[in-house]
Protein backbone atom coordinates (compact mmCIF):
# COMPACT_ATOMS: atom_id res chain seq x y z
CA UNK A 1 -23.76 -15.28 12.94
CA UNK A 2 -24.96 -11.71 12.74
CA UNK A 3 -25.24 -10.53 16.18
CA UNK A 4 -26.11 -6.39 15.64
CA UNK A 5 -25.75 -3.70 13.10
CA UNK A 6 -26.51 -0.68 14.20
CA UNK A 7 -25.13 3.19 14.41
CA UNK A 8 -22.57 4.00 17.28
CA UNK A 9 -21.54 7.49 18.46
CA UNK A 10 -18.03 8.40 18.08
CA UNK A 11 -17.35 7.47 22.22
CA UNK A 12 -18.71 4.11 21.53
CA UNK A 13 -15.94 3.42 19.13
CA UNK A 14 -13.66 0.18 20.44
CA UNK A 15 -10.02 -0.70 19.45
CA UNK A 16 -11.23 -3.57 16.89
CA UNK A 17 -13.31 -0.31 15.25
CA UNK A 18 -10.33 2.23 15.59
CA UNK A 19 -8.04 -0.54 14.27
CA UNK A 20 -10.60 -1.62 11.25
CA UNK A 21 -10.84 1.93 10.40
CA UNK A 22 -7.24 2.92 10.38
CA UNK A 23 -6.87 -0.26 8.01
CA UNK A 24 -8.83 1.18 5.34
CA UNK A 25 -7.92 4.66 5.74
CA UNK A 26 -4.24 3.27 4.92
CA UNK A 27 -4.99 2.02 1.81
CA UNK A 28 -6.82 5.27 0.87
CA UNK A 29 -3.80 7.66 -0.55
CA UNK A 30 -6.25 10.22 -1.44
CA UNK A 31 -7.80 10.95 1.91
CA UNK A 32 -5.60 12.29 4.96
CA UNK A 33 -6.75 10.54 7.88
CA UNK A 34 -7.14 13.87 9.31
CA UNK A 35 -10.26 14.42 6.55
CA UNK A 36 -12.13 11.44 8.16
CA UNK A 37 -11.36 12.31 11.93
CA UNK A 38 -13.08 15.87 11.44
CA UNK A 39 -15.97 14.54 8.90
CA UNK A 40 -16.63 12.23 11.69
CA UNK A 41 -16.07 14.54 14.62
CA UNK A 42 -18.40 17.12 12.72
CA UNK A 43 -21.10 14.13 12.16
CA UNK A 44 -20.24 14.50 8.39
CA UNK A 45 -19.43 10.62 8.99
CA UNK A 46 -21.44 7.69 10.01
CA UNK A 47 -19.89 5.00 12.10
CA UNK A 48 -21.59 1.66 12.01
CA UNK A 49 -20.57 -1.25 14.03
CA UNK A 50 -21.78 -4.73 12.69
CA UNK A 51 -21.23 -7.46 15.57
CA UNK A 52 -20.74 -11.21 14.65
CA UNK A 53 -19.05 -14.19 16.33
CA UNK A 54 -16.58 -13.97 13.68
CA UNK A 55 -15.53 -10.55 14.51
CA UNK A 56 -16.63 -7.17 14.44
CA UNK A 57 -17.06 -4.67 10.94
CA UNK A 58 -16.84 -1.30 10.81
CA UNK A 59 -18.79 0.99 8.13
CA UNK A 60 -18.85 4.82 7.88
CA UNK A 61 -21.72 6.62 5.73
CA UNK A 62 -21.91 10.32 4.59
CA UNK A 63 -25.27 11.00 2.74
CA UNK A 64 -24.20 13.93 0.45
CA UNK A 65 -26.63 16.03 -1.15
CA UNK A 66 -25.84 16.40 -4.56
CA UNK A 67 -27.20 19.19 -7.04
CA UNK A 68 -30.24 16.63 -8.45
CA UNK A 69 -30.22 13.72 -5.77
CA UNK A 70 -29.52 12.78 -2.33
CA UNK A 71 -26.89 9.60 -2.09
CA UNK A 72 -26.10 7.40 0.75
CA UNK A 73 -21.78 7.08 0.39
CA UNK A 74 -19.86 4.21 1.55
CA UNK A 75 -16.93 5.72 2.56
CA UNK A 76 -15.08 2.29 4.62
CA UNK A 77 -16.06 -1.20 5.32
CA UNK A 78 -13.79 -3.05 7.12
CA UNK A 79 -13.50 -6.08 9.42
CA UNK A 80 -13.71 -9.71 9.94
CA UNK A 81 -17.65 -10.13 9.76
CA UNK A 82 -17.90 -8.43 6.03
CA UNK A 83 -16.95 -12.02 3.76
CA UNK A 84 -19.91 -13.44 6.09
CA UNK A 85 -22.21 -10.83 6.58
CA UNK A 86 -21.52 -8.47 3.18
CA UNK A 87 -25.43 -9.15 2.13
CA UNK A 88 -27.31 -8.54 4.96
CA UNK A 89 -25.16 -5.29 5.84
CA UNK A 90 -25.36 -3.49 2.27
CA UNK A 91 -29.31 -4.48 2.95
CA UNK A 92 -29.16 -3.23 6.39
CA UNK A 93 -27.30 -0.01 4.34
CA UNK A 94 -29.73 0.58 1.38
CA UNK A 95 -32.64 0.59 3.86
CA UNK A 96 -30.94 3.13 6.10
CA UNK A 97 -30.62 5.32 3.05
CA UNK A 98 -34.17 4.95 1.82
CA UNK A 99 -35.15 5.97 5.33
CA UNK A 100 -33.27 9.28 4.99
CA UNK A 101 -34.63 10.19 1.20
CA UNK A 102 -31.77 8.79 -0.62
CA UNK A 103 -31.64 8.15 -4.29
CA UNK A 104 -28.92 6.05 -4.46
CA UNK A 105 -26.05 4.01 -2.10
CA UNK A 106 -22.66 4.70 -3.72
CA UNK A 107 -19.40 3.50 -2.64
CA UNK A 108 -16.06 3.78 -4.23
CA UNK A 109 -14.04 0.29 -3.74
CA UNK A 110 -11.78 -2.61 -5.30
CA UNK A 111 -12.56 -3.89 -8.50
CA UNK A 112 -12.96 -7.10 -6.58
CA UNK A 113 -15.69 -5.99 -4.72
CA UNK A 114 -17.46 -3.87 -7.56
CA UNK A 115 -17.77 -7.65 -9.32
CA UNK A 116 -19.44 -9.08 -6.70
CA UNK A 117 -21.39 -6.11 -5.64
CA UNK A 118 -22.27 -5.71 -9.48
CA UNK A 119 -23.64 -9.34 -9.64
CA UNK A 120 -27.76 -9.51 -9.63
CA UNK A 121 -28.73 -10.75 -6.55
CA UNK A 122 -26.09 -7.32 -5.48
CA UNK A 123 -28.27 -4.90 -7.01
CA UNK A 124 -25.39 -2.29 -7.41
CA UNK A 125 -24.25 -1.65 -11.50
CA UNK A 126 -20.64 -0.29 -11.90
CA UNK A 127 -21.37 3.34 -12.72
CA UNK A 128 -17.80 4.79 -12.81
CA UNK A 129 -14.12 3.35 -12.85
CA UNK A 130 -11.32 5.12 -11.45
CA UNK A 131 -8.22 4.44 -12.85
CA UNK A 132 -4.61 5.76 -11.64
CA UNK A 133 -0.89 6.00 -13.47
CA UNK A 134 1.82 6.71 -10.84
CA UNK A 135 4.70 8.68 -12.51
């Protein structure tokens, strides 16, 4: 069960978030975990703490301002309450971004997630795919 989702302030950030985060940033090759300690020192970042009795999740938001539209971007989600509680966060997420004049909630993820995200009762359409060659 979904006990809270709600924004927490850098000090407020636990072990179980530090330890969700630093999961994610891992897998990331293309961002220096340096680049997301000073976007979210500088408030660039959004840390989001979703609290459930099957663990905690972690999400951190940037809302970018782009040259025709303002977008709400998923930069991490991570932790044991996402498989359970995926729906009503991304919810929780897309209202938070309507709140702040966004025009759209992006994230870049796995193309596991993308399916499910992409399915209709998701609401999200693949818009781009990244694909990689290592040499």
């Amino acid at each position: 069960m979904l006990t809270s989702f709600k924004q927490i302030l850098l000090d407020e950030m636990n072990e179980e978030d530090m330890e969700n985060l630093a999961s994610v940033v891992q897998l990331d090759k293309e961002v220096a975990p340096q680049f997301v300690h000073d976007k979210l020192m500088s408030g660039e970042m959004i840390p989001w703490r979703a609290e459930s009795t099957r663990g905690n999740s972690l999400v951190v938001m940037e809302i970018k301002q782009k040259k025709n539209e303002r977008t709400m971007y998923v930069w991490y989600l991570s932790g044991k309450g996402i498989v359970g509680h995926g729906k009503y966060i991304l919810e929780t997420i897309v209202e938070f971004a309507k709140l702040h004049n966004c025009d759209a909630v992006e994230a870049f993820t796995s193309l596991r997630w993308g399916k499910y995200l992409s399915r209709p009762e998701g609401g999200f359409e693949i818009k781009h795919v990244f694909v990689r060659k290592e040499l």
